[in-house]
Protein backbone atom coordinates (compact mmCIF):
# COMPACT_ATOMS: atom_id res chain seq x y z
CA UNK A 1 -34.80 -22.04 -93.32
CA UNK A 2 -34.19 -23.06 -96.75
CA UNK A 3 -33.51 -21.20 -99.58
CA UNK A 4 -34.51 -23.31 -102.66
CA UNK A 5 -36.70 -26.42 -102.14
CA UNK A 6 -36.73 -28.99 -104.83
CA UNK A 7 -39.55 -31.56 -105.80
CA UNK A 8 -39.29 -34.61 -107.66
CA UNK A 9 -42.60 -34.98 -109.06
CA UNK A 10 -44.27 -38.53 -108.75
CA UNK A 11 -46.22 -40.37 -111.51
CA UNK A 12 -49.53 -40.75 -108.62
CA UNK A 13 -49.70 -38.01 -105.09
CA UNK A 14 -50.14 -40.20 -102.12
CA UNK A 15 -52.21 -38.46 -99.45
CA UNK A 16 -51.57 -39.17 -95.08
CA UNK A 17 -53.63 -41.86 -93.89
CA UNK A 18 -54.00 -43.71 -97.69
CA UNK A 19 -52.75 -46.84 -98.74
CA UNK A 20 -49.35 -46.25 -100.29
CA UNK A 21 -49.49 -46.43 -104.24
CA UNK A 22 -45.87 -47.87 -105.38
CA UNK A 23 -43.52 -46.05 -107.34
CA UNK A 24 -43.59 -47.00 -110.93
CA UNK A 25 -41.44 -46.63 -114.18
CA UNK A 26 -38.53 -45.78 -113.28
CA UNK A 27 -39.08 -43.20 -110.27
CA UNK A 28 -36.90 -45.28 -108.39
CA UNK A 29 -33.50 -46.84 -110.40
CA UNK A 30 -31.41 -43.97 -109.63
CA UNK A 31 -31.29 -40.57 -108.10
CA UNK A 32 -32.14 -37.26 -109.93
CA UNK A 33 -29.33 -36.17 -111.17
CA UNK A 34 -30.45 -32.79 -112.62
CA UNK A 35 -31.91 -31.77 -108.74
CA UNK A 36 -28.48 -32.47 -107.41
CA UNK A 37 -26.62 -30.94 -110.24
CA UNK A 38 -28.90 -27.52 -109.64
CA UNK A 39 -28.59 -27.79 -105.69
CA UNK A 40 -24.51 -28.21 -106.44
CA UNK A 41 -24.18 -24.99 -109.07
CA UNK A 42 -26.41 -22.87 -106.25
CA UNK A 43 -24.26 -24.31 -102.82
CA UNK A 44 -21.21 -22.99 -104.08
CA UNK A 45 -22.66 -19.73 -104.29
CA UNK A 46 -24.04 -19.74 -100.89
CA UNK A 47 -27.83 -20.93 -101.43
CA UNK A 48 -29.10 -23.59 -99.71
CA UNK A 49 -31.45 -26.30 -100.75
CA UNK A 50 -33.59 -29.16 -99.86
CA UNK A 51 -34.45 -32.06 -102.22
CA UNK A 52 -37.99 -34.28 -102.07
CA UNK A 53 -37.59 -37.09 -104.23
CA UNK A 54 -41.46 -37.62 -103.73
CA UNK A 55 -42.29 -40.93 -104.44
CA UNK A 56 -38.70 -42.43 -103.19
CA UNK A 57 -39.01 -41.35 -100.08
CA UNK A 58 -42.49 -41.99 -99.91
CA UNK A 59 -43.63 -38.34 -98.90
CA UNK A 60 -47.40 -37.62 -99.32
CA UNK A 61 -48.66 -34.60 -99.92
CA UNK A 62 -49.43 -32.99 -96.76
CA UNK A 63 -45.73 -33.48 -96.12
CA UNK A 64 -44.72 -30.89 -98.91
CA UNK A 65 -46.86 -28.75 -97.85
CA UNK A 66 -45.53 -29.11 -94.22
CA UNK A 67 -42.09 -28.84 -95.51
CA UNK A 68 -42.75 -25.40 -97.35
CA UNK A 69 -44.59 -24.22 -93.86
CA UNK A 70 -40.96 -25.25 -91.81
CA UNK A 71 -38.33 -24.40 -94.30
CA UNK A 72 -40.04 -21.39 -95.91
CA UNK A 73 -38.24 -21.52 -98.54
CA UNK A 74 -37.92 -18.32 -101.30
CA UNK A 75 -38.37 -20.98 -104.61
CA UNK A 76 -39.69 -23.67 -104.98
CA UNK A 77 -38.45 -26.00 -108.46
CA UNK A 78 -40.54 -28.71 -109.49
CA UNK A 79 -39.51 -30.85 -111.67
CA UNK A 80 -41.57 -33.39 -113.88
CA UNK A 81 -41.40 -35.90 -116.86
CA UNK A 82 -44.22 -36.00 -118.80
CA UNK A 83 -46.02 -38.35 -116.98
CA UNK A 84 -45.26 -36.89 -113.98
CA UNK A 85 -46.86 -33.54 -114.79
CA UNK A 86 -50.40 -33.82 -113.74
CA UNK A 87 -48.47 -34.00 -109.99
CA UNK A 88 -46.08 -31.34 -110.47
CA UNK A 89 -49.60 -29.14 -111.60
CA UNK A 90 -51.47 -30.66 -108.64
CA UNK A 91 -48.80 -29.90 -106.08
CA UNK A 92 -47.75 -26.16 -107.43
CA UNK A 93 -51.63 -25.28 -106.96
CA UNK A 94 -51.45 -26.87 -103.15
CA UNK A 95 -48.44 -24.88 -102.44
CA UNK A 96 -49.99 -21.83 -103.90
CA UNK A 97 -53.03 -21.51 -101.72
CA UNK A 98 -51.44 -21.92 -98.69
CA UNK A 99 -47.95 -20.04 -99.98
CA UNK A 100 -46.82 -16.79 -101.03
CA UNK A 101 -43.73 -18.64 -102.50
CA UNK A 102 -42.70 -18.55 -106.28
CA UNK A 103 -42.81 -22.23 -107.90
CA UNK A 104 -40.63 -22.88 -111.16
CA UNK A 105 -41.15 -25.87 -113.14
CA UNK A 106 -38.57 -27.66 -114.83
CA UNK A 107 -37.70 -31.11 -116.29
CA UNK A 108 -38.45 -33.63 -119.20
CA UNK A 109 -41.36 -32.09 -120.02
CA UNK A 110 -41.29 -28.16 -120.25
CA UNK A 111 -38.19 -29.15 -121.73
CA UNK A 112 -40.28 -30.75 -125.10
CA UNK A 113 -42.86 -27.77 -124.31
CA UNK A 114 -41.76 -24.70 -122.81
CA UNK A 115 -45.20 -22.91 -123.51
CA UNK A 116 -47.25 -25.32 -121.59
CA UNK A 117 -46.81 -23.02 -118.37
CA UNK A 118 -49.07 -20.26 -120.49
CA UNK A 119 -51.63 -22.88 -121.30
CA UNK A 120 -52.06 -24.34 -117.58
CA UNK A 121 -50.78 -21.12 -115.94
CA UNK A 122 -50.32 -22.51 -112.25
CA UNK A 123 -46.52 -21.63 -112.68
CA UNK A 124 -45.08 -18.80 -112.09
CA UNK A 125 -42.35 -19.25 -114.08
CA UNK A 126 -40.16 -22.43 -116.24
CA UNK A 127 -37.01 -23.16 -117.38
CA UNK A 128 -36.38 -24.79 -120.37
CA UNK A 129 -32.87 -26.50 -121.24
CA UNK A 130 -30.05 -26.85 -118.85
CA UNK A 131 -31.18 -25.14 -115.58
CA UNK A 132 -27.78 -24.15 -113.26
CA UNK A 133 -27.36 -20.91 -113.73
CA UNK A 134 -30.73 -19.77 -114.73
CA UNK A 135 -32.27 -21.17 -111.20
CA UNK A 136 -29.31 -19.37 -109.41
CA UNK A 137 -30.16 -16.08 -112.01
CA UNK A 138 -34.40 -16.43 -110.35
CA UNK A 139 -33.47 -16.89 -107.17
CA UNK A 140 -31.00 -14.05 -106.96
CA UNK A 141 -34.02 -11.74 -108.64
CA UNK A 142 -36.34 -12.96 -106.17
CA UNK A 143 -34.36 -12.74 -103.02
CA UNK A 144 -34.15 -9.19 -104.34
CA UNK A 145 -38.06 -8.79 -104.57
CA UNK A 146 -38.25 -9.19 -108.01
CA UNK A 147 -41.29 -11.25 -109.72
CA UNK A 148 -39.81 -13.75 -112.01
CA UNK A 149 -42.33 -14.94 -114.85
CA UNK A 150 -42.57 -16.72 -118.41
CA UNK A 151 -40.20 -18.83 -120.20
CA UNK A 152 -36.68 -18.87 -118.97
CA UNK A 153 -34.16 -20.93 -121.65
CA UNK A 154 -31.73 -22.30 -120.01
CA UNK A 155 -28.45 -21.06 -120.60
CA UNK A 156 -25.86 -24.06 -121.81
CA UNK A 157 -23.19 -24.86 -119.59
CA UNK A 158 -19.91 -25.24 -121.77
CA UNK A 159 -17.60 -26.16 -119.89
CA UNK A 160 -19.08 -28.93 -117.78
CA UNK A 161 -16.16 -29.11 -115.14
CA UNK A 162 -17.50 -25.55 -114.24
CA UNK A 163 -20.27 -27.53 -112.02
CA UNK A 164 -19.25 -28.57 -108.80
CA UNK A 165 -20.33 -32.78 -108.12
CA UNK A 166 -23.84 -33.53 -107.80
CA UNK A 167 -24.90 -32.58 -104.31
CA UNK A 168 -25.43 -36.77 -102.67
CA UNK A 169 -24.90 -35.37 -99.47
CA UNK A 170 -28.31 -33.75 -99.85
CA UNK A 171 -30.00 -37.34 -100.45
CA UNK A 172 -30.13 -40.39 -97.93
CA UNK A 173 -28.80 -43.11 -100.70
CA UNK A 174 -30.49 -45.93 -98.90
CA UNK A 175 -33.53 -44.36 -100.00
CA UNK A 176 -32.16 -46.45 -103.71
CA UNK A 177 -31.81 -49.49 -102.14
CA UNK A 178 -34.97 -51.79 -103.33
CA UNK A 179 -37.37 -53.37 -100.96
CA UNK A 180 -36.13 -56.08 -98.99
CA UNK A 181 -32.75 -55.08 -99.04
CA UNK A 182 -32.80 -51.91 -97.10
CA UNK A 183 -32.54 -54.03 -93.94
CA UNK A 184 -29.49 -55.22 -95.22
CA UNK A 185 -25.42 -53.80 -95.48
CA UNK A 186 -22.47 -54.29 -97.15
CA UNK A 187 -20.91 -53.41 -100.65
CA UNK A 188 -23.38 -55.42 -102.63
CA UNK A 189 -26.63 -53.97 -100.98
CA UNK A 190 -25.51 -50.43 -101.86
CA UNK A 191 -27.33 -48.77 -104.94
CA UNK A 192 -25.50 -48.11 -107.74
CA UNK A 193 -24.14 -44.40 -107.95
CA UNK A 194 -25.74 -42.43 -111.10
CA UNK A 195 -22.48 -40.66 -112.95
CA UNK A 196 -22.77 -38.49 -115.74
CA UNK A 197 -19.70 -38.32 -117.98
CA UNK A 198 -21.24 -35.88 -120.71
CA UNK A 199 -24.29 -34.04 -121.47
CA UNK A 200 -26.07 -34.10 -125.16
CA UNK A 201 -27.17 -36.60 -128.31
CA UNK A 202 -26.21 -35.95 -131.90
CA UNK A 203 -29.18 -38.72 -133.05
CA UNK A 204 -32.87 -38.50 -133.55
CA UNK A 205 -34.72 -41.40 -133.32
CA UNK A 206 -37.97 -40.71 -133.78
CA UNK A 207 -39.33 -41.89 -130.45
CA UNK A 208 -36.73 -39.91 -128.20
CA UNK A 209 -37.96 -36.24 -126.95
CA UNK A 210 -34.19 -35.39 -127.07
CA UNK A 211 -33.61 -33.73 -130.41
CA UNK A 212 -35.74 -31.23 -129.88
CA UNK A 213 -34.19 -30.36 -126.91
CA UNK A 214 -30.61 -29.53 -127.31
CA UNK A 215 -28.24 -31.27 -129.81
CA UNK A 216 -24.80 -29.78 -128.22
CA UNK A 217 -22.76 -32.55 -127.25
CA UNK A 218 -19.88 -31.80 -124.33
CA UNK A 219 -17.88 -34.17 -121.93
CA UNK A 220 -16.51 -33.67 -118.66
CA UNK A 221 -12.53 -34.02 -118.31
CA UNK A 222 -12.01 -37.83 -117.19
CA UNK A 223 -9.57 -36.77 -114.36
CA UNK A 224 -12.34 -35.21 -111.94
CA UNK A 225 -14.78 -38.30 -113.30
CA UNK A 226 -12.52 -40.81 -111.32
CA UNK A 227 -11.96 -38.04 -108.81
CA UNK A 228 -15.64 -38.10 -108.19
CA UNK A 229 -15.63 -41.65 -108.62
CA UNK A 230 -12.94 -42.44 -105.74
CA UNK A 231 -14.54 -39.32 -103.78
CA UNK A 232 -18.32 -41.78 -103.40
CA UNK A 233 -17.05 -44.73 -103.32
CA UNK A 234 -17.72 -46.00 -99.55
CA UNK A 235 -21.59 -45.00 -100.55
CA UNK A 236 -21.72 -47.30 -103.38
CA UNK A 237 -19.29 -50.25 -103.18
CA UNK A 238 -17.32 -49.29 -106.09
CA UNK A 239 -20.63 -49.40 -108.51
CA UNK A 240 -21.18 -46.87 -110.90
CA UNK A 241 -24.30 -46.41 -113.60
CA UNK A 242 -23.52 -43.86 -116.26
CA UNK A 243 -26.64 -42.22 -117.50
CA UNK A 244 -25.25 -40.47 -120.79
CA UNK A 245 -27.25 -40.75 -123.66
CA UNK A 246 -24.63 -42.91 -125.42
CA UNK A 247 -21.68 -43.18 -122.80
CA UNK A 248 -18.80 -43.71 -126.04
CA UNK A 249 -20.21 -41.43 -128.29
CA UNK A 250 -16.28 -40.26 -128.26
CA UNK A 251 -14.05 -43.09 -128.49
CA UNK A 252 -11.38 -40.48 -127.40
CA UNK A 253 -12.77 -39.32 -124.53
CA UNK A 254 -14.15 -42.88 -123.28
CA UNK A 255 -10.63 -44.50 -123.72
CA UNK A 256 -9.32 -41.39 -121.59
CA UNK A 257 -12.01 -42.12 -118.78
CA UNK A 258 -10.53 -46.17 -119.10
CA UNK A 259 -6.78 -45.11 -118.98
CA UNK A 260 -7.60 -42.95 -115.56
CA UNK A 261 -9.07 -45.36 -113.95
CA UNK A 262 -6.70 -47.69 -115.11
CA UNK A 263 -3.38 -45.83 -114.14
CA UNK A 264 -4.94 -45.48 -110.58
CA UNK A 265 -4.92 -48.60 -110.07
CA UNK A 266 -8.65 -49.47 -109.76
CA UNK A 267 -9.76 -51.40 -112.63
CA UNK A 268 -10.39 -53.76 -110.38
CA UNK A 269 -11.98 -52.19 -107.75
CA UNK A 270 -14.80 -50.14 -110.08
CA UNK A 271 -17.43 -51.59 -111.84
CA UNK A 272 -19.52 -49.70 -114.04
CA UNK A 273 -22.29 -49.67 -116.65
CA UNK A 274 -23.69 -47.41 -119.05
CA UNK A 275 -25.70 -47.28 -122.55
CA UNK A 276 -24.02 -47.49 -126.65
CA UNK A 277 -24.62 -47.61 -129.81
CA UNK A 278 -23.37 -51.12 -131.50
CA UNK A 279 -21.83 -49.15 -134.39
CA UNK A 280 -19.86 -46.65 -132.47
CA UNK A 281 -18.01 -50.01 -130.34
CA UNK A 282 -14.47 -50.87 -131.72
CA UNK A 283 -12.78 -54.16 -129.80
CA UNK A 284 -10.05 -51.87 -129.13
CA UNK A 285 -12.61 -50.18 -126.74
CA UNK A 286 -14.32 -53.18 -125.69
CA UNK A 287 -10.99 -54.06 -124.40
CA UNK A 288 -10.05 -51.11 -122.48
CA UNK A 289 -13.32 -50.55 -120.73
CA UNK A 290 -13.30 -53.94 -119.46
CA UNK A 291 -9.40 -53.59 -118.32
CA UNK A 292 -11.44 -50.38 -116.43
CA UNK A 293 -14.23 -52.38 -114.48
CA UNK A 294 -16.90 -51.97 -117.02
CA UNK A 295 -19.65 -54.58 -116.47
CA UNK A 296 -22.09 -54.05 -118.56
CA UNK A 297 -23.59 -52.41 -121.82
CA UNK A 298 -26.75 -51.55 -122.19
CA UNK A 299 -27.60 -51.57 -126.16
CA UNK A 300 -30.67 -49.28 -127.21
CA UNK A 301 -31.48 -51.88 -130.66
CA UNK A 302 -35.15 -50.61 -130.60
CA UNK A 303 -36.36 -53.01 -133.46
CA UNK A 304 -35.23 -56.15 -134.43
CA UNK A 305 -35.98 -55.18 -138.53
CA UNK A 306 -33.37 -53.27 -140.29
CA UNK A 307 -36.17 -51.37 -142.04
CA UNK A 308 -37.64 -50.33 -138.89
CA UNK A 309 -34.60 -49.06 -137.65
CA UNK A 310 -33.71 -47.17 -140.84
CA UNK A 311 -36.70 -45.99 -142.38
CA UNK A 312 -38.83 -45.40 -139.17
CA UNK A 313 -36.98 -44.76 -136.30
CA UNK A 314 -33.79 -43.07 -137.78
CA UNK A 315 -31.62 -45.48 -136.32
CA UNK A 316 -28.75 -46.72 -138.91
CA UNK A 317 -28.00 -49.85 -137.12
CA UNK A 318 -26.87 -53.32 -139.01
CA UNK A 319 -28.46 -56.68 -137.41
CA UNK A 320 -24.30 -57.47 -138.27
CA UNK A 321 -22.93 -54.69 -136.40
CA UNK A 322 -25.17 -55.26 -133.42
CA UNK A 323 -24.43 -59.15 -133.45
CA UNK A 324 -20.58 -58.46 -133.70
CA UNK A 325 -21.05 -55.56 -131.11
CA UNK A 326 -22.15 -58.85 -129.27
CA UNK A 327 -19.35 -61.06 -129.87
CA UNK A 328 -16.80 -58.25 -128.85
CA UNK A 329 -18.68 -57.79 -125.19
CA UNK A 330 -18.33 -61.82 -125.15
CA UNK A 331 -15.25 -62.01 -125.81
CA UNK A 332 -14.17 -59.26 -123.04
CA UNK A 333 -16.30 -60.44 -120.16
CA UNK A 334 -18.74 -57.99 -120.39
CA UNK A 335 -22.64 -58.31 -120.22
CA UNK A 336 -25.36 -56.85 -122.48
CA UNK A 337 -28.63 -56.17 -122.16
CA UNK A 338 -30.51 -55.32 -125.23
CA UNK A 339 -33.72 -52.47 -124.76
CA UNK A 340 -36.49 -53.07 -127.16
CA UNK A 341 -39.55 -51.40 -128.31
CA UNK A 342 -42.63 -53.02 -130.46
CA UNK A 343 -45.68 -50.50 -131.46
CA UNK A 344 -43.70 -48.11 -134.75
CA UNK A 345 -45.12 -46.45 -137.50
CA UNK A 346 -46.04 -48.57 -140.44
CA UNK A 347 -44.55 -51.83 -138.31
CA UNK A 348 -45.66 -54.94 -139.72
CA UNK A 349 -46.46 -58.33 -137.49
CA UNK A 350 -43.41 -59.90 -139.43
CA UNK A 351 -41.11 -56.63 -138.53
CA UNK A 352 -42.28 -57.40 -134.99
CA UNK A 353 -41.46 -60.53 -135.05
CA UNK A 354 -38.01 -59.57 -136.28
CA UNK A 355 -37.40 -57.62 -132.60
CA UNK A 356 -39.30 -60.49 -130.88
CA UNK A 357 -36.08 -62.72 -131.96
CA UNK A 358 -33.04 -60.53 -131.92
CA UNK A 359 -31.87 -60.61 -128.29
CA UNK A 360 -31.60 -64.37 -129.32
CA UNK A 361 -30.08 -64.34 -132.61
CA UNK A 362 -27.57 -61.79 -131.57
CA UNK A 363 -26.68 -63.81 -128.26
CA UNK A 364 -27.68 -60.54 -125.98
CA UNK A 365 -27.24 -61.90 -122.22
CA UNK A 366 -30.39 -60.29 -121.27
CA UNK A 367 -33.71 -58.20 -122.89
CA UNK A 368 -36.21 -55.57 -122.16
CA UNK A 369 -38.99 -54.82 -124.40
CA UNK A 370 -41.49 -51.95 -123.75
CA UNK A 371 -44.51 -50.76 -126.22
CA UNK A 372 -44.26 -47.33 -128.24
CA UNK A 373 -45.97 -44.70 -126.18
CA UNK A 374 -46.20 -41.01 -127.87
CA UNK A 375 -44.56 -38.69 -125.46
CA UNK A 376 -44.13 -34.64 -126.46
CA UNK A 377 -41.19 -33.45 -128.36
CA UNK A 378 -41.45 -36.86 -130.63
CA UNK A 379 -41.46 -37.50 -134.34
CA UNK A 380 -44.50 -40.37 -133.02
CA UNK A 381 -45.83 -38.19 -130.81
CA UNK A 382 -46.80 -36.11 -133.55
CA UNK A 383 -47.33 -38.66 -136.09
CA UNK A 384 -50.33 -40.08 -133.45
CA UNK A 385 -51.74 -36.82 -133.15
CA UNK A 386 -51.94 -36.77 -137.30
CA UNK A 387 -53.41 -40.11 -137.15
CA UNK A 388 -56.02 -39.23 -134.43
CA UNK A 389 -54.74 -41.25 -131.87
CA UNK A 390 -53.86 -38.27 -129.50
CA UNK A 391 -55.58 -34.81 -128.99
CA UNK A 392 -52.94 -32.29 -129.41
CA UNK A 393 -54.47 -30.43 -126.53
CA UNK A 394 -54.37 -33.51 -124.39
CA UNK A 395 -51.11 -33.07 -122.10
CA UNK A 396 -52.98 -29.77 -121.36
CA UNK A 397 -55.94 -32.01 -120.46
CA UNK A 398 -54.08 -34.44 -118.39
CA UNK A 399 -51.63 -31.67 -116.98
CA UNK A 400 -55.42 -30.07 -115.33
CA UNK A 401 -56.95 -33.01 -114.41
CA UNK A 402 -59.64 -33.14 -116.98
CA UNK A 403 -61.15 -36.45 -117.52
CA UNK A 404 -58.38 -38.29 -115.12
CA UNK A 405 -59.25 -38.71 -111.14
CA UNK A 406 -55.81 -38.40 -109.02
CA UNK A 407 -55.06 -42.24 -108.85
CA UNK A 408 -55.52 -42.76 -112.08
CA UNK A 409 -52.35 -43.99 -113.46
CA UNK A 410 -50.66 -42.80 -116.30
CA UNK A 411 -48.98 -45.92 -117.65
CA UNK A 412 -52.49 -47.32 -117.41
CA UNK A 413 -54.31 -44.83 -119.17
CA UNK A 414 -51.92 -42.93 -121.54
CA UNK A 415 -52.67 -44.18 -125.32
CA UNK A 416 -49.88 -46.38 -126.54
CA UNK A 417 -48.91 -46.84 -130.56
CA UNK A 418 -50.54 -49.70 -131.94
CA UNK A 419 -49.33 -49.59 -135.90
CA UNK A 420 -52.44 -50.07 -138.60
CA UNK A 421 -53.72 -53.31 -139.00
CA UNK A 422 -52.36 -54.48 -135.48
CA UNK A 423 -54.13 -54.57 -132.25
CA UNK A 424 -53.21 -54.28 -128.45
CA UNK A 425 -53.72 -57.97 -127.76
CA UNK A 426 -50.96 -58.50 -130.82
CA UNK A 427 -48.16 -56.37 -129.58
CA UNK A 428 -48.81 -57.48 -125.99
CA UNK A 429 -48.43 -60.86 -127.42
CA UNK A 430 -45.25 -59.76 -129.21
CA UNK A 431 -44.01 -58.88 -125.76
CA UNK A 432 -44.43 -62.12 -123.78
CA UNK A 433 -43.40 -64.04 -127.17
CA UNK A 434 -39.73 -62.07 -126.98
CA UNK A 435 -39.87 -63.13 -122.58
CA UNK A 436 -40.42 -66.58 -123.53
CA UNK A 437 -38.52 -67.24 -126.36
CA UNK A 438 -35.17 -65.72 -124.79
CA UNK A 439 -35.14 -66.96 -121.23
CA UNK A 440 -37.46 -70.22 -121.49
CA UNK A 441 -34.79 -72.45 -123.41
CA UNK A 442 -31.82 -74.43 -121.86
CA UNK A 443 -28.74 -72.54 -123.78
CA UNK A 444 -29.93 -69.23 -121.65
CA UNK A 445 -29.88 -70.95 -118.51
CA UNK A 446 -26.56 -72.67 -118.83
CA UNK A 447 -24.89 -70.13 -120.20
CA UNK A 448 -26.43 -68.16 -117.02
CA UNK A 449 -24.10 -70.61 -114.84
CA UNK A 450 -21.16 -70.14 -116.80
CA UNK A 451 -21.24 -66.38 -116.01
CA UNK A 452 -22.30 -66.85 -112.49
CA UNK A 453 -18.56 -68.71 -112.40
CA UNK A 454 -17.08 -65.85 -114.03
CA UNK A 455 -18.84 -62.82 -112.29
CA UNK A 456 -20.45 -64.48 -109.39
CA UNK A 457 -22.37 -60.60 -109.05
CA UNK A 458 -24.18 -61.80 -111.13
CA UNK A 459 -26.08 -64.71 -109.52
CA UNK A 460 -27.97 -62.42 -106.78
CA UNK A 461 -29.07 -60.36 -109.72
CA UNK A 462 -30.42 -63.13 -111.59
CA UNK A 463 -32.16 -64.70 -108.33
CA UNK A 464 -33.90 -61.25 -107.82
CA UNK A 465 -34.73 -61.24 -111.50
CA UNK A 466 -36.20 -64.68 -110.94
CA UNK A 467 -38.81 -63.78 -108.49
CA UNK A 468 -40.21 -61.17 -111.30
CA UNK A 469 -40.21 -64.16 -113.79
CA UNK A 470 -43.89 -65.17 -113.21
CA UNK A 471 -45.41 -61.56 -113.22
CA UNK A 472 -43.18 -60.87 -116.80
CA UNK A 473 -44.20 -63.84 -118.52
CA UNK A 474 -47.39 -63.59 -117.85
CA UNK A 475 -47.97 -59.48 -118.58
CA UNK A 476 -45.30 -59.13 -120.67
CA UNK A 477 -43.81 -56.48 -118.72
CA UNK A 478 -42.29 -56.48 -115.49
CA UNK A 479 -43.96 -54.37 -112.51
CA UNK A 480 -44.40 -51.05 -112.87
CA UNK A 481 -43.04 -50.46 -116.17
CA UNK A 482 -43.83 -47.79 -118.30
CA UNK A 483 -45.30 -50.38 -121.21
């Protein structure tokens, strides 16, 4: 018996006897951190739970439903990005006519849209916002035979050392190794371990769902960080991947985390990774979180065009300050990877062209660039229903099925941004233009080698990146991306 079983909605259901459809997006770089947060908060009060990370563990949907029928569980949490909901919709109905069980959904999308539940009422009830103690709230009401229904907001967690670690043991982590190398062992094999260090975003760029959700910024204490750190370290080699919004949003706080590690003794030991902001970096930082084992930085530039970034995206971010963010990673041994979008508002072929160039200009080790796509809780989002491009009733639409047949994939079929006066054949262009011009020219590839001798890591990376070479340059995307 189980008390609370939670679902990991997957972008496409796979059904028993069918050809497996792969994961895509990014169901697969890391665990789900919220689903072991929630199992965590309710464990230490004596609730038990089960996790399905659907489409990781490759679980069809007959085995949900044969899950619910051996665990009987009292609730049932689904939770779903947006492209995940027509799933989480599609499983909550299965589970309903077989099941007298209340399901809750929760996640990236009831999160932009609370309300949705009343429009495709297969839910009994959602929470919106940070979900600990509100799940633990519902299941305590229904264990008591109480009928829990609506719109729950999530009550914010202030203190987030209150929150026991993220509940691992619930999850096989060789589930996260990729493909090949699950038949493998050893340090390097392991997946990275997903670490959250603080909870919130101050910004709003226009093409992040994240404003509208909660602004409160808070940060755990960096002493149980490490703590949890040191305590999961045989299950990941000593690799960590931070998934904060922007990981030194507080210099303070981030130079705390370094000196911790540091003063244990184990900046050499950890390596770790984690998303910035070029004008929040200081070399004084730089230097200390590279004295700490930190790797890499992941830089969220957007657009290469100052204008873009400024006037369309809300993102007040120098070409100068993101070069010499750069030069300061350089300079400390640490590697940078540049995320990049094409497809804004009022973007003009010669913007795009400015974002097509900037991982090269700026001397970025390595890019990703993605097209625009309007997801709920957006400034574009709502800016493409203005301009027609969307239905505003269409997530309801897709969320029941209407018009889409189960296998029909989202990243396929979801409407992407194309700005006026620019077509889907130019920004695909745009895309392979930024692959080829960055990695197709002989200062990449030797300055590859040089930090294969410095952080030989690095060269099994780049070999794996190499067999996705063909497939990129040629789509302009790599597998299963979102865009």
């Amino acid at each position: 018996m189980t008390d609370i079983l939670l679902i990991h909605s997957p972008l496409i259901i796979n059904h028993r006897g069918e050809d497996w459809v792969k994961p895509c997006g990014d169901e697969t770089s890391g665990y789900h951190m919220g689903l072991l947060y929630l199992a965590a908060y309710c464990e230490q009060f004596g609730v038990t739970s089960q996790i399905l990370d659907v489409s990781v563990q490759k679980i069809t949907l007959e085995s949900i439903l044969d899950t619910v029928e051996s665990t009987r569980p009292k609730l049932v949490g689904i939770s779903a990005t947006s492209a995940g909901i027509k799933s989480a919709v599609h499983i909550c109905q299965e589970i309903k006519k077989k099941y007298d069980v209340q399901v809750c959904l929760g996640g990236a999308h009831v999160n932009c849209d609370p309300h949705f539940i009343e429009r495709v009422p297969v839910f009994d009830f959602c929470i919106s916002g940070e979900g600990e103690k509100s799940l633990y709230d519902a299941f305590v009401k229904i264990k008591n035979g109480e009928k829990v229904k609506g719109v729950i907001h999530g009550e914010t967690i202030d203190d987030l050392d209150e929150i026991p670690f993220p509940a691992r043991h619930l999850i096989n982590i060789m589930d996260y190794v990729r493909g090949e190398n699950r038949r493998k062992f050893g340090p390097e094999v392991m997946p990275w371990a997903t670490m959250l260090g603080s909870r919130g975003c101050p910004f709003k760029c226009t093409f992040c769902s994240i404003p509208v959700i909660n602004h409160k910024v808070r940060f755990r204490d960096p002493r149980p960080m490490v703590d949890e750190m040191e305590a999961i370290y045989d299950q990941c080699g000593g690799k960590y991947s931070f998934v904060d919004d922007v990981l030194t949003l507080n210099k303070k706080t981030t130079m705390a985390l370094c000196d911790e590690i540091i003063g244990r003794g184990l900046g050499k030991k950890f390596r770790w990774l984690g998303m910035t902001r070029a004008e929040i970096l200081s070399e004084e930082l730089v230097a200390r979180m590279a004295e700490a084992g930190c790797s890499d930085l992941f830089f969220g530039v957007e657009s290469g065009n100052e204008r873009v970034r400024t006037e369309v995206i809300d993102k007040r971010i120098s070409n100068k300050e993101i070069k010499d963010a750069v030069q300061m990673c350089k300079k400390y041994g640490i590697h940078t990877s540049f995320l990049l979008m094409v497809g804004f508002p009022s973007e003009t072929n010669e913007e795009m062209e400015d974002t097509v160039n900037i991982g090269r200009k700026a001397g970025a080790d390595l890019i990703g660039i993605h097209q625009t796509i309007p997801f709920p809780g957006t400034k574009v989002y709502d800016q493409a229903i203005e301009e027609g491009l969307i239905n505003s009733d269409a997530f309801d639409k897709f969320g029941r099925g209407e018009g889409w047949s189960e296998k029909d994939s989202f990243l396929e079929k979801w409407p992407k941004y194309i700005p006026e006066g620019l077509s889907q054949n130019y920004l695909t262009s745009a895309k392979k233009r930024a692959y080829f011009k960055h990695y197709l020219r002989p200062s990449w590839a030797f300055g590859r080698i040089k930090h294969w001798i410095r952080s030989p890591h690095w060269f099994k990376h780049d070999m794996d990146l190499l067999k996705l070479a063909p497939y990129t340059l040629l789509k302009g995307k790599t597998k299963g991306a979102m865009s």
